[in-house]
N, C-alpha and C. Protein backbone atom coordinates (compact mmCIF):
# COMPACT_ATOMS: atom_id res chain seq x y z
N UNK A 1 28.02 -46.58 132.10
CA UNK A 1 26.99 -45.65 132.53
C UNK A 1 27.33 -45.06 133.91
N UNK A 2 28.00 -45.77 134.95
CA UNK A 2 27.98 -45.41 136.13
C UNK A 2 29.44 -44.40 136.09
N UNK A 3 30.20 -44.36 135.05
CA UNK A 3 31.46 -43.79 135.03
C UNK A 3 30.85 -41.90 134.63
N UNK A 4 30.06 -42.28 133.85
CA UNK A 4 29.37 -40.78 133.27
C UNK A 4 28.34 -40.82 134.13
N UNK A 5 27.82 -40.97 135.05
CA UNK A 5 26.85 -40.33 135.85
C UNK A 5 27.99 -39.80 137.10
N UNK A 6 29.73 -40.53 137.63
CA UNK A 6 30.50 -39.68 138.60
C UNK A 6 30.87 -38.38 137.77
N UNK A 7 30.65 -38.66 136.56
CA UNK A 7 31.59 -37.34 135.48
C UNK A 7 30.27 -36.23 135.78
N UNK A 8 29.36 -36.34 135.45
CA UNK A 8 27.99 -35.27 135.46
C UNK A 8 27.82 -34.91 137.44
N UNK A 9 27.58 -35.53 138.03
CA UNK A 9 28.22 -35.59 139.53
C UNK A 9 29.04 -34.66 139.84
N UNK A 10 30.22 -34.59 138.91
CA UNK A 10 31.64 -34.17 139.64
C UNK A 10 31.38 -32.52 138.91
N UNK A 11 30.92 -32.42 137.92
CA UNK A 11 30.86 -31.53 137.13
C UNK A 11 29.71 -30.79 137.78
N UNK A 12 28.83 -30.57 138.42
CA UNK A 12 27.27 -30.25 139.24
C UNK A 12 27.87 -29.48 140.39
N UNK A 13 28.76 -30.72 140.58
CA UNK A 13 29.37 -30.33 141.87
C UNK A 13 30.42 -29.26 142.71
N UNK A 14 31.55 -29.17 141.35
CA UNK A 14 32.14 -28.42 141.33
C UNK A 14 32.19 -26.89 140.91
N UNK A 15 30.67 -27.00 139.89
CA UNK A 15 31.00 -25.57 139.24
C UNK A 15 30.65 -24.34 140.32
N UNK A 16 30.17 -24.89 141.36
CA UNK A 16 29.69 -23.09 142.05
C UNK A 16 31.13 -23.13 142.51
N UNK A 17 32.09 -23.78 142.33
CA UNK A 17 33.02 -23.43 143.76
C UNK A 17 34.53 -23.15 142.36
N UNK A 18 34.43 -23.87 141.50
CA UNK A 18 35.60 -23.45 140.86
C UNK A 18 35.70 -22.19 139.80
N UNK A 19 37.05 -21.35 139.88
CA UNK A 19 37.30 -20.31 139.11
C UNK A 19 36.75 -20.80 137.32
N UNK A 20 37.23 -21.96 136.77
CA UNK A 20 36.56 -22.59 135.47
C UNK A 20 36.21 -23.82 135.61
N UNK A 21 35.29 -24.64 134.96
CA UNK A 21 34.98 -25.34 134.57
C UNK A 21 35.25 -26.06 133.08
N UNK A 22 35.97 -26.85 132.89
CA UNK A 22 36.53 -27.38 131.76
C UNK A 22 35.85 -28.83 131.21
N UNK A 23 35.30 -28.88 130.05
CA UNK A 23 34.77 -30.33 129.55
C UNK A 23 36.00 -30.63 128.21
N UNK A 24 36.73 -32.01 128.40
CA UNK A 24 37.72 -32.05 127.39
C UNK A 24 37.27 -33.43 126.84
N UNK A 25 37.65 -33.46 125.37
CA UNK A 25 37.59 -34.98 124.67
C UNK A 25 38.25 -35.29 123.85
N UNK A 26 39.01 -36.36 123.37
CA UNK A 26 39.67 -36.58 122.57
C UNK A 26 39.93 -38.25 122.32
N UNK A 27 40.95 -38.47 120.92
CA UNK A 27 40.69 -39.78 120.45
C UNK A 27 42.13 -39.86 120.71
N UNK A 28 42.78 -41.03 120.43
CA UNK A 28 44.56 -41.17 120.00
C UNK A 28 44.61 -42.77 119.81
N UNK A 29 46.34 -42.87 119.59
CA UNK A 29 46.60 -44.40 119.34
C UNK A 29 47.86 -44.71 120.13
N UNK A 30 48.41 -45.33 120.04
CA UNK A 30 49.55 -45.96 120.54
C UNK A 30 50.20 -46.95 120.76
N UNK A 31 51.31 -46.92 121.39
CA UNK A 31 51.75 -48.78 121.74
C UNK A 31 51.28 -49.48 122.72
N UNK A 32 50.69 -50.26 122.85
CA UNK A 32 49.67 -50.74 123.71
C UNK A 32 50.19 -51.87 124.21
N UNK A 33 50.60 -52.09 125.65
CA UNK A 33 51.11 -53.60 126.45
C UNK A 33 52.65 -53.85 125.69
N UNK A 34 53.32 -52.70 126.01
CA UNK A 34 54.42 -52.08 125.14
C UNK A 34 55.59 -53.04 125.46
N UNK A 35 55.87 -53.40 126.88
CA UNK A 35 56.80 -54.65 127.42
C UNK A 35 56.58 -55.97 127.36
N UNK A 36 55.40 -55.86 126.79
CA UNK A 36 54.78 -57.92 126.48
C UNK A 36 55.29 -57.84 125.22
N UNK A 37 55.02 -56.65 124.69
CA UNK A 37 55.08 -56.87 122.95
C UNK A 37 56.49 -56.71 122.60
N UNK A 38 57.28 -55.87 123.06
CA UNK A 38 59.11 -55.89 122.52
C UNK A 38 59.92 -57.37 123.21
N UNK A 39 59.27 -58.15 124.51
CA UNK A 39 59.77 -59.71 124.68
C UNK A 39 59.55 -60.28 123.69
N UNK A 40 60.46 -61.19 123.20
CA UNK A 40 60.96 -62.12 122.17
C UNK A 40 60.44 -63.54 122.51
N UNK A 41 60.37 -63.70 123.80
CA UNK A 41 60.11 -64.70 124.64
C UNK A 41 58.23 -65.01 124.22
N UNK A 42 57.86 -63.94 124.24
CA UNK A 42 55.84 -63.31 124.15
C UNK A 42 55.73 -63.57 122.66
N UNK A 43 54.86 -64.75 122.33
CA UNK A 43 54.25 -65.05 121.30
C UNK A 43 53.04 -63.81 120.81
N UNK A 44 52.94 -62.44 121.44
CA UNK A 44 52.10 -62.15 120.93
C UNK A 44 52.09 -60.72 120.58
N UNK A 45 51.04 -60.19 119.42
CA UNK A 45 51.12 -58.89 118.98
C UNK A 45 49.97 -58.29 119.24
N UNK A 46 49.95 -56.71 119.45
CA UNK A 46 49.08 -55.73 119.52
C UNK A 46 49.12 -54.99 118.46
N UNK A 47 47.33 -55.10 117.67
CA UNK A 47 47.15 -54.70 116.31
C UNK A 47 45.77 -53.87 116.46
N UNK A 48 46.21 -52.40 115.70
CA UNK A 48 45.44 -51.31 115.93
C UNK A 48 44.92 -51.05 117.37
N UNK A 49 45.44 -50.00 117.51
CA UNK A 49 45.51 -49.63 119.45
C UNK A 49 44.21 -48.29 119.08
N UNK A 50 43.51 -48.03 119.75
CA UNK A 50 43.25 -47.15 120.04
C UNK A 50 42.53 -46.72 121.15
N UNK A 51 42.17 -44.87 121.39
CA UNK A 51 41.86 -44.84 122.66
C UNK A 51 40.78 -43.57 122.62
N UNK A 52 40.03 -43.38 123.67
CA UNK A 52 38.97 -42.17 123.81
C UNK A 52 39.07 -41.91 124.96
N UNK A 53 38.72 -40.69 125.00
CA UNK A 53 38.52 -39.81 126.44
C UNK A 53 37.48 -39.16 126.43
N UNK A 54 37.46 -38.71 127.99
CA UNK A 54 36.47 -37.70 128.38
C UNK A 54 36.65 -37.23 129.76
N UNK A 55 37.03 -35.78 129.74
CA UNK A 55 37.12 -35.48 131.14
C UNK A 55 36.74 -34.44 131.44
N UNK A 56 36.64 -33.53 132.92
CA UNK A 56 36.56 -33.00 133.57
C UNK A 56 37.14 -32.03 134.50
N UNK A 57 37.67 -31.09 134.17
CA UNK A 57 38.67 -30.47 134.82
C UNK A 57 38.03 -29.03 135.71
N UNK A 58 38.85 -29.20 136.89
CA UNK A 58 38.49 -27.88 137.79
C UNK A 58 39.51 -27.65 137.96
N UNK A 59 39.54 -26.08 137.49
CA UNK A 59 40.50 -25.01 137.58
C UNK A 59 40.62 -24.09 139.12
N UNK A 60 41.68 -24.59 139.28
CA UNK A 60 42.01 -23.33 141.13
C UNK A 60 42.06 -22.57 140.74
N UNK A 61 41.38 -21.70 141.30
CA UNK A 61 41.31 -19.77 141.29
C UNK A 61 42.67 -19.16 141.38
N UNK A 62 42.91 -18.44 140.49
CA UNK A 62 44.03 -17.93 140.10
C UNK A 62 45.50 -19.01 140.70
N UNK A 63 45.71 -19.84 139.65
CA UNK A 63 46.62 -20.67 139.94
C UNK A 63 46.31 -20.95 138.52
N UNK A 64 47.36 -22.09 138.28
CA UNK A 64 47.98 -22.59 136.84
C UNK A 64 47.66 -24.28 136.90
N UNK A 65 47.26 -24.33 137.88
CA UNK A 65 46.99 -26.21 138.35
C UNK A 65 45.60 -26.51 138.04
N UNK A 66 45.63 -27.80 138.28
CA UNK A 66 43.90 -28.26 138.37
C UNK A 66 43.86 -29.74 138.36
N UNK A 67 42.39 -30.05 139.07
CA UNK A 67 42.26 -31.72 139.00
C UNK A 67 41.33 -32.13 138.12
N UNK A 68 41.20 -33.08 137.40
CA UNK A 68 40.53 -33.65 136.72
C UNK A 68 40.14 -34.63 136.93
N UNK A 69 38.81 -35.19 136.61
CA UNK A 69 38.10 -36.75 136.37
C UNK A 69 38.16 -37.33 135.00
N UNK A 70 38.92 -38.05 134.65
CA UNK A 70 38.93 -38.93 133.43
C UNK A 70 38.61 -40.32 133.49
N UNK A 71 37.57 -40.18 132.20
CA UNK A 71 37.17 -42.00 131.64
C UNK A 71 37.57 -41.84 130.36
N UNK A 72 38.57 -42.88 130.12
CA UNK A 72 39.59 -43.39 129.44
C UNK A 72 38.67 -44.82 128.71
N UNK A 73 38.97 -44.75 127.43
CA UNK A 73 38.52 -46.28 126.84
C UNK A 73 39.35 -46.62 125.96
N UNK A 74 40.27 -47.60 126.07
CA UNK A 74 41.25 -48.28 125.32
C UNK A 74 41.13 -49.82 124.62
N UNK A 75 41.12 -49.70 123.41
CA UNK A 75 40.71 -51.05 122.74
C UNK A 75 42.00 -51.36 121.55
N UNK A 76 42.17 -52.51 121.60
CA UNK A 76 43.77 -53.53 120.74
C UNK A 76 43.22 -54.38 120.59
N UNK A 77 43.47 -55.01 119.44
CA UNK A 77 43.25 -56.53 118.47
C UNK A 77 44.21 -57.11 119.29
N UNK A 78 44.38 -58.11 119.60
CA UNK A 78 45.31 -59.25 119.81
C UNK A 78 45.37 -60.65 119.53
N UNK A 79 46.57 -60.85 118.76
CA UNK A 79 46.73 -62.38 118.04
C UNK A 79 48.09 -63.00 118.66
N UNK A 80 48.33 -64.30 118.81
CA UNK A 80 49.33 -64.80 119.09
C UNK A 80 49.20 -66.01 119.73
N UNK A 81 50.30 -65.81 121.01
CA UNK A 81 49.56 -66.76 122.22
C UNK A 81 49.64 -66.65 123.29
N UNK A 82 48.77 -66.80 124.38
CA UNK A 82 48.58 -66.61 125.69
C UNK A 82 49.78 -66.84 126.65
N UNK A 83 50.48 -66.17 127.21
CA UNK A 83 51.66 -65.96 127.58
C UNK A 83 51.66 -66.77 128.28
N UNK A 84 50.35 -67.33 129.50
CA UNK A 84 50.58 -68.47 130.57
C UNK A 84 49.89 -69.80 129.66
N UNK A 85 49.29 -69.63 129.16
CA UNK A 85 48.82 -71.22 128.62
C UNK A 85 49.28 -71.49 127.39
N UNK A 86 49.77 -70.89 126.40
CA UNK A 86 50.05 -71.10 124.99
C UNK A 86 48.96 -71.25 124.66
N UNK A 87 47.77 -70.59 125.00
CA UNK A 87 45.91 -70.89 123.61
C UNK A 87 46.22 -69.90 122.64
N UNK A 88 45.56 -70.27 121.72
CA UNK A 88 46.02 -69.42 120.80
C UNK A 88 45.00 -67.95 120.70
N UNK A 89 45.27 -67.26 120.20
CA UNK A 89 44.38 -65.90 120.78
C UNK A 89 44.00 -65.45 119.63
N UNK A 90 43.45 -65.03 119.22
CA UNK A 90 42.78 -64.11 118.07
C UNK A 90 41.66 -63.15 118.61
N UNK A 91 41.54 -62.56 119.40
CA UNK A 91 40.88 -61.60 120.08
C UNK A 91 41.13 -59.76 120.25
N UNK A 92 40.59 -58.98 121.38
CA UNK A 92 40.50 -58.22 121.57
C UNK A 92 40.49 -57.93 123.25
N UNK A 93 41.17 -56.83 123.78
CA UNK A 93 41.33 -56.49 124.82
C UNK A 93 40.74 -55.09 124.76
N UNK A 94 39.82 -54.95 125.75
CA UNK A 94 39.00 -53.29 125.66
C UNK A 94 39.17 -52.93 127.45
N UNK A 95 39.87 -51.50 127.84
CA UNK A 95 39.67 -51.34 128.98
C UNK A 95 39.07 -50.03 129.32
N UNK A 96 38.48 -49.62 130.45
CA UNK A 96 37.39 -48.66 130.86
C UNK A 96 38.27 -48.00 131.73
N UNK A 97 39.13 -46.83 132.14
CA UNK A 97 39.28 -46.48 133.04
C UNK A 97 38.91 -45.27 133.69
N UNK A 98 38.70 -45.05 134.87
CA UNK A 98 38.14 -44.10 135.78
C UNK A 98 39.61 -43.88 136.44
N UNK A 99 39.78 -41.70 136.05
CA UNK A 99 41.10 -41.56 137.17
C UNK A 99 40.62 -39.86 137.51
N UNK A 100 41.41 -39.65 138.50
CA UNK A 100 41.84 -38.74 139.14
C UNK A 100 43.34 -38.46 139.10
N UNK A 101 43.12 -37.01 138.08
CA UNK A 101 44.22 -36.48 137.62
C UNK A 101 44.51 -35.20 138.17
N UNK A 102 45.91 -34.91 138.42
CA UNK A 102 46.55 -33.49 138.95
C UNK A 102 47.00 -33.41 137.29
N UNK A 103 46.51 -31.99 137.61
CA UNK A 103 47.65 -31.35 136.09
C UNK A 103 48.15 -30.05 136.39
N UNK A 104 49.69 -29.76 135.79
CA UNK A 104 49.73 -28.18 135.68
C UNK A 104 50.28 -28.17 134.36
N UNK A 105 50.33 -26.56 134.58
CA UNK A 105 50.71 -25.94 133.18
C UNK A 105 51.40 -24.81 133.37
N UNK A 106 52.36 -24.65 132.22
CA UNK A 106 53.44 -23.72 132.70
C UNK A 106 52.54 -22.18 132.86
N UNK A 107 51.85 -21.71 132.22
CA UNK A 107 51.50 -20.81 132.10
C UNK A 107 49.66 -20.70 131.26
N UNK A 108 49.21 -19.59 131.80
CA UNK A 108 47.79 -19.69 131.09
C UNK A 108 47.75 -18.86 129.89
N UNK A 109 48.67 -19.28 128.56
CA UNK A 109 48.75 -18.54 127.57
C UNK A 109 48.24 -19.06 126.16
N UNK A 110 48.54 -18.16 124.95
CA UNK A 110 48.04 -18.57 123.91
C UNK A 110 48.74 -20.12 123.53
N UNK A 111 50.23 -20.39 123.71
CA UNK A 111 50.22 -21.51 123.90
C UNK A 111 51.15 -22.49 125.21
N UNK A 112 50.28 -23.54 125.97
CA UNK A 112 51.06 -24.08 126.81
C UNK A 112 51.50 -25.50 126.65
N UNK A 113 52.21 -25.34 127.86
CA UNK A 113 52.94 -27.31 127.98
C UNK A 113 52.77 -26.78 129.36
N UNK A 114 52.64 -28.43 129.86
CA UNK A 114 52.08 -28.91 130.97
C UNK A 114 52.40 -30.44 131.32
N UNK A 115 52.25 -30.57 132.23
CA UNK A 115 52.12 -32.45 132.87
C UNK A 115 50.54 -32.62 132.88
N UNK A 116 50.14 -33.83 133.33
CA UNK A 116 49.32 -34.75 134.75
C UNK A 116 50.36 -35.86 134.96
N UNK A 117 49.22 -36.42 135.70
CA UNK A 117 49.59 -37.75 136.68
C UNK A 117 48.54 -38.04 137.49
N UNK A 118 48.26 -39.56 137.81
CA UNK A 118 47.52 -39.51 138.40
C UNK A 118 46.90 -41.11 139.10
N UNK A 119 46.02 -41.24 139.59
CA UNK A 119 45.75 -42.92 139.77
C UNK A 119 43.78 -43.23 139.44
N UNK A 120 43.96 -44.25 139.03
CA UNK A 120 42.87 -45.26 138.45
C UNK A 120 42.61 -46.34 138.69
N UNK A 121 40.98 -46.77 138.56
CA UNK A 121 40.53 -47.76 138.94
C UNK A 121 40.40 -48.14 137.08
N UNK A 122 40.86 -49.63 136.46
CA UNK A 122 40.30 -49.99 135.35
C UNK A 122 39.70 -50.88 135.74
N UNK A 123 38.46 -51.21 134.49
CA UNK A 123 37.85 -52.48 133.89
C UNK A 123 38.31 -52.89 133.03
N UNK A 124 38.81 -54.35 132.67
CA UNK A 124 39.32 -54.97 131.67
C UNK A 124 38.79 -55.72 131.21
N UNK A 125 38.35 -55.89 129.78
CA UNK A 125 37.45 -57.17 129.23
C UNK A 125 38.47 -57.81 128.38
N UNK A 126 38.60 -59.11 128.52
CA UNK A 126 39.77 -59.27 127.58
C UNK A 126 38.88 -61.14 126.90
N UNK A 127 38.48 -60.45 125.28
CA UNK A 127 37.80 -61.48 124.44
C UNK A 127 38.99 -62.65 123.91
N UNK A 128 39.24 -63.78 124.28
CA UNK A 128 40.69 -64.30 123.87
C UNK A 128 40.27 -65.08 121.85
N UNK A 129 39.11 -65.13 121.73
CA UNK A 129 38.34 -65.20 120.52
C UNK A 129 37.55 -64.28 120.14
N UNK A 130 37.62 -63.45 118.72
CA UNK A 130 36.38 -62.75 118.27
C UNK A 130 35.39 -63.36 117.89
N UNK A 131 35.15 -64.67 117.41
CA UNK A 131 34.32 -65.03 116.34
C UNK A 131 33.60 -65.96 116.62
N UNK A 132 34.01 -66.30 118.59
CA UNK A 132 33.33 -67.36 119.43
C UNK A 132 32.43 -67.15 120.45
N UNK A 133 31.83 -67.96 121.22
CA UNK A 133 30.76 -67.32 122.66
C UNK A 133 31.35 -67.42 123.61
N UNK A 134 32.56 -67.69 123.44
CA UNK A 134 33.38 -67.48 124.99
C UNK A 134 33.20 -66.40 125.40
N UNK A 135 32.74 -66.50 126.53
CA UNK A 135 32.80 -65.09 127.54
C UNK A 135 34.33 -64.24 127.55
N UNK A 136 34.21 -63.30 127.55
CA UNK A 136 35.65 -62.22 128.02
C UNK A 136 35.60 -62.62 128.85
N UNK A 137 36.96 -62.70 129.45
CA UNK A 137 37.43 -62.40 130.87
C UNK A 137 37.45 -61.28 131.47
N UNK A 138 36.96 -61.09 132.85
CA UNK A 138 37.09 -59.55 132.99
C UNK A 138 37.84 -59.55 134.25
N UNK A 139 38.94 -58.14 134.73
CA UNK A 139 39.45 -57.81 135.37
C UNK A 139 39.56 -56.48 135.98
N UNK A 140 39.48 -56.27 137.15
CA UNK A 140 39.48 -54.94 137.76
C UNK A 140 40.57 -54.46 138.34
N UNK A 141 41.45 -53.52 138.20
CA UNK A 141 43.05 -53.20 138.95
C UNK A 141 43.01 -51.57 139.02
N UNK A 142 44.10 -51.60 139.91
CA UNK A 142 44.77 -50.24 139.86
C UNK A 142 45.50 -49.48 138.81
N UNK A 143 45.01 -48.46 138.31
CA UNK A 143 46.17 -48.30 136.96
C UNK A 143 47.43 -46.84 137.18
N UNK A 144 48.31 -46.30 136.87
CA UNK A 144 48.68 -45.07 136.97
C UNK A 144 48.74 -44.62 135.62
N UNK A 145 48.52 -42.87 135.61
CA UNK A 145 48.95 -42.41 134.51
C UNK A 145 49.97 -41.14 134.01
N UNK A 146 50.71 -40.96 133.60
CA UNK A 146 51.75 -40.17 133.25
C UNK A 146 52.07 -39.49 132.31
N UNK A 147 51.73 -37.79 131.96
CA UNK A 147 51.75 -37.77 131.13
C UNK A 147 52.12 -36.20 130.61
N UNK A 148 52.94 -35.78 129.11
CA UNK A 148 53.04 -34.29 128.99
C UNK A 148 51.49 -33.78 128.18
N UNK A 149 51.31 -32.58 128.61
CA UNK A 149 50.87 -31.73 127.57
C UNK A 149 50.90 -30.47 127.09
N UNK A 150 50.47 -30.62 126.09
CA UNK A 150 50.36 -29.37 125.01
C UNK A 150 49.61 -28.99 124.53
N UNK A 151 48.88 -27.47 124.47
CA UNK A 151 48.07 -26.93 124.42
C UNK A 151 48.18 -25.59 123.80
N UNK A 152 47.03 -25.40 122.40
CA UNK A 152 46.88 -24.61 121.74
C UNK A 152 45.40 -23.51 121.82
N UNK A 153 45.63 -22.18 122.52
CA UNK A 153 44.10 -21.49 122.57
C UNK A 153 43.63 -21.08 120.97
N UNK A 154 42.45 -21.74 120.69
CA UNK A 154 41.86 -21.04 119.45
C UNK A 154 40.45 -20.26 119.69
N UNK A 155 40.06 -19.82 120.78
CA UNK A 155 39.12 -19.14 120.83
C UNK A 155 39.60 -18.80 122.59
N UNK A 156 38.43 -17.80 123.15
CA UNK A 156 38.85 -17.60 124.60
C UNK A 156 38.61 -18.33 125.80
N UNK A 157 37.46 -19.96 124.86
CA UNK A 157 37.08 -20.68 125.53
C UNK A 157 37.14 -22.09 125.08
N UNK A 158 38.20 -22.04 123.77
CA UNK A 158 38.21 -23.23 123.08
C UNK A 158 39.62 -23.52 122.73
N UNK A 159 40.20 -24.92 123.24
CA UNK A 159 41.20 -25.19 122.78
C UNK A 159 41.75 -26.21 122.48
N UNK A 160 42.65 -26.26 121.74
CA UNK A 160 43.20 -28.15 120.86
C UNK A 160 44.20 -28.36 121.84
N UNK A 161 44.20 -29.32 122.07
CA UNK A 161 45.34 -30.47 122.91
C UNK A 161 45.92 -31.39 122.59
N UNK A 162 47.76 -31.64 123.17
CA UNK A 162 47.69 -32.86 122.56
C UNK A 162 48.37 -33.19 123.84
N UNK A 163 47.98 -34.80 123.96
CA UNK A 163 48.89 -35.32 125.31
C UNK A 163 49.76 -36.21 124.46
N UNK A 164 50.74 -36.78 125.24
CA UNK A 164 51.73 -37.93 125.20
C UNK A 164 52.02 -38.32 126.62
N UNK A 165 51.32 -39.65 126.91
CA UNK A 165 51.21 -40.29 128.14
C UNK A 165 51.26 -41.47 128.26
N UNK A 166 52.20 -42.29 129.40
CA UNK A 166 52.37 -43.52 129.99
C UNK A 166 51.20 -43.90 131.09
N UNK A 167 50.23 -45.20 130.52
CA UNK A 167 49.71 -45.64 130.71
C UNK A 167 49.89 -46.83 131.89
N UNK A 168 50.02 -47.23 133.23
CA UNK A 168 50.43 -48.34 133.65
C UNK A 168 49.50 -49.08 134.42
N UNK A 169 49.21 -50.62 133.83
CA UNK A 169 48.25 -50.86 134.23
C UNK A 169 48.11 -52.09 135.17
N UNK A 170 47.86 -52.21 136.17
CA UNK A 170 47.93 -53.00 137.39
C UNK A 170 49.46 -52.69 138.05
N UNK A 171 49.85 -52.11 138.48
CA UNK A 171 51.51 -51.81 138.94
C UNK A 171 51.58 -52.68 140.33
N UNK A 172 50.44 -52.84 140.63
CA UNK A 172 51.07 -53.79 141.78
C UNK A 172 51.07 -55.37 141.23
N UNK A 173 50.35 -55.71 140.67
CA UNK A 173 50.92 -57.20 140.14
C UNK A 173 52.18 -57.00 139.17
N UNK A 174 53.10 -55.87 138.73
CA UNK A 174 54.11 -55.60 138.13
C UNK A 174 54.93 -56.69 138.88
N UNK A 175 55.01 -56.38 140.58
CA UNK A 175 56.11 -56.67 140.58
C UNK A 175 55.96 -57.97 141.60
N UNK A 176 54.97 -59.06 141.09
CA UNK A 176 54.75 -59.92 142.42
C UNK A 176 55.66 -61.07 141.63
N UNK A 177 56.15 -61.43 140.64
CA UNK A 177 57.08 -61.80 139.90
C UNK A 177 56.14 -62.44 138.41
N UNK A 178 57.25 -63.34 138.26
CA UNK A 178 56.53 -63.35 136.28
C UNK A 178 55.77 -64.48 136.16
N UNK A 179 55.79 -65.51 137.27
CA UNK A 179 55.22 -66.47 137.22
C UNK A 179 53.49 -66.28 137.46
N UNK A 180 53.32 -64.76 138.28
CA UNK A 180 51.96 -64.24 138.12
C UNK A 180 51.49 -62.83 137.30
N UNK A 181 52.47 -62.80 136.47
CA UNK A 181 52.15 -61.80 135.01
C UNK A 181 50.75 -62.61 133.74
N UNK A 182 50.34 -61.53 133.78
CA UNK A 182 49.21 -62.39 132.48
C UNK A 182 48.96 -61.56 131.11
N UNK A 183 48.98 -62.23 130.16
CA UNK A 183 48.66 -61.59 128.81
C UNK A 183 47.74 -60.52 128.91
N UNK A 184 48.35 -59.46 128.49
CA UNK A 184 47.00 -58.00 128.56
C UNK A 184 47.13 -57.57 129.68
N UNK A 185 47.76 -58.16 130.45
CA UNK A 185 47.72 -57.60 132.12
C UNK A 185 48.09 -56.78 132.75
N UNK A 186 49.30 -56.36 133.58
CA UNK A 186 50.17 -55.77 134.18
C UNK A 186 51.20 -55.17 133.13
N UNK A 187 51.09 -54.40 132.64
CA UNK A 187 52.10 -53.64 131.48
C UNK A 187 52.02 -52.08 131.15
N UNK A 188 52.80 -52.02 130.50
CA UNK A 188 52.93 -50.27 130.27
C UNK A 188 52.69 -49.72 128.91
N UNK A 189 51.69 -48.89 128.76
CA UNK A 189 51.28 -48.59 127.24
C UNK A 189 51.54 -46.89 127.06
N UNK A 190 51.92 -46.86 125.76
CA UNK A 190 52.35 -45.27 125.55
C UNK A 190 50.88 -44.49 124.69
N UNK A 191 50.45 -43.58 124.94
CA UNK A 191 49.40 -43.19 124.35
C UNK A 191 49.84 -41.10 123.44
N UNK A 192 49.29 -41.65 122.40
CA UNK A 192 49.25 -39.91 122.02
C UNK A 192 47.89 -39.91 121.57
N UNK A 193 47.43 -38.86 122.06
CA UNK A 193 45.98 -38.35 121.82
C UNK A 193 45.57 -36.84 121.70
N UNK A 194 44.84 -36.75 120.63
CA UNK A 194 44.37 -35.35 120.58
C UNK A 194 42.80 -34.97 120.60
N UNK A 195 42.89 -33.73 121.26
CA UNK A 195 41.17 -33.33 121.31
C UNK A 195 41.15 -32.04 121.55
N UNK A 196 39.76 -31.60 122.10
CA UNK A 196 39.45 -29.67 122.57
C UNK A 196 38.99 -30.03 123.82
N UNK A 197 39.27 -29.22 124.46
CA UNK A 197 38.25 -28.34 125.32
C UNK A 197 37.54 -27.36 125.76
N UNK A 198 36.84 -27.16 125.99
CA UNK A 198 35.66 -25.74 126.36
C UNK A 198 35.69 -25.34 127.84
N UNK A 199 36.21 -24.28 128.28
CA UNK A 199 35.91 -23.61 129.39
C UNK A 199 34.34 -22.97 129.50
N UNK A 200 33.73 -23.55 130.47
CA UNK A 200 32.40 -22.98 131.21
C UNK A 200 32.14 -21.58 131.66
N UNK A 201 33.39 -21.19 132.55
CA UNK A 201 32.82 -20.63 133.54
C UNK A 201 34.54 -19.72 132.98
């Protein structure tokens, strides 16, 4: 709730001052905790990845750039075993993220490619049982995100998107070594996602 009341906020806020106003959404899937899961060493698998969005974009007046507010929701089955304890896992990992994204685009035409990038605060709930009352564990980190896009105009205010983006999540416990790495934790996930957006203004 508090992630969509900065999105309605940011959106209030910005429209007297920006050239457009952009509301975007979309679903996708991907490889999810992509370096836990190709170790041989990692008892464990990521089953059915998927992800949702919702963002916010302000367009600079006559320019090709823009920043965005994205909340990101990413949810994976996970079975195996707990990389630091060996428990056995049959659960689910769901994360919330809040970012601030730069994007450009080559051009403002019928069709473009483009980047972002950008940095995030996530929430991590990570259920290590579905079918028990154990509490999730929850975790809060820094995340980055990286990513191309592509973009199709089908109206003068409506258009399909698709991203392909690197997900990275906690990068500073990446590198404090492996003895403080944790299942679901600090890793890198690849995402493709598609959706529209509507220009406002």
């Amino acid at each position: 709730m508090k992630n969509l009341l900065i999105a309605v906020a940011f959106l209030f806020s910005m429209n007297s001052f920006a050239q457009t106003i952009e509301i975007g959404a979309g679903i996708g899937t991907g490889a999810f905790y992509f370096i836990e899961e190709a170790d041989n060493n990692v008892a464990t698998a990521y089953d059915s990845p998927a992800s949702l969005y919702l963002d916010v974009k302000y367009n600079f007046k006559d320019r090709i750039d823009a920043v965005k507010l994205r909340v990101q929701n990413t949810s994976v089955n996970i079975v195996g075993e707990d990389y630091q304890t060996a428990a056995p896992l049959d659960g689910m990992v769901e994360t919330f993220t809040t970012s601030l994204l730069y994007e450009r685009l080559r051009a403002d035409k019928m069709f473009n490619i483009g980047y972002h990038f950008g940095i995030g605060l996530t929430q991590q709930e990570f259920k290590q049982q579905k079918n028990t009352n154990l509490r999730a564990l929850e975790n809060r980190f820094m995340s980055l995100t990286f990513g191309g896009l592509y973009s199709l105009r089908l109206h003068e205010k409506l258009r399909l998107n698709f991203e392909t983006a690197v997900l990275w999540t906690d990068p500073i416990n990446s590198f404090r070594g492996s003895e403080n790495w944790q299942t679901a934790g600090e890793d890198i996930s690849f995402l493709a996602q598609i959706g529209i957006s509507y220009r406002f203004k």
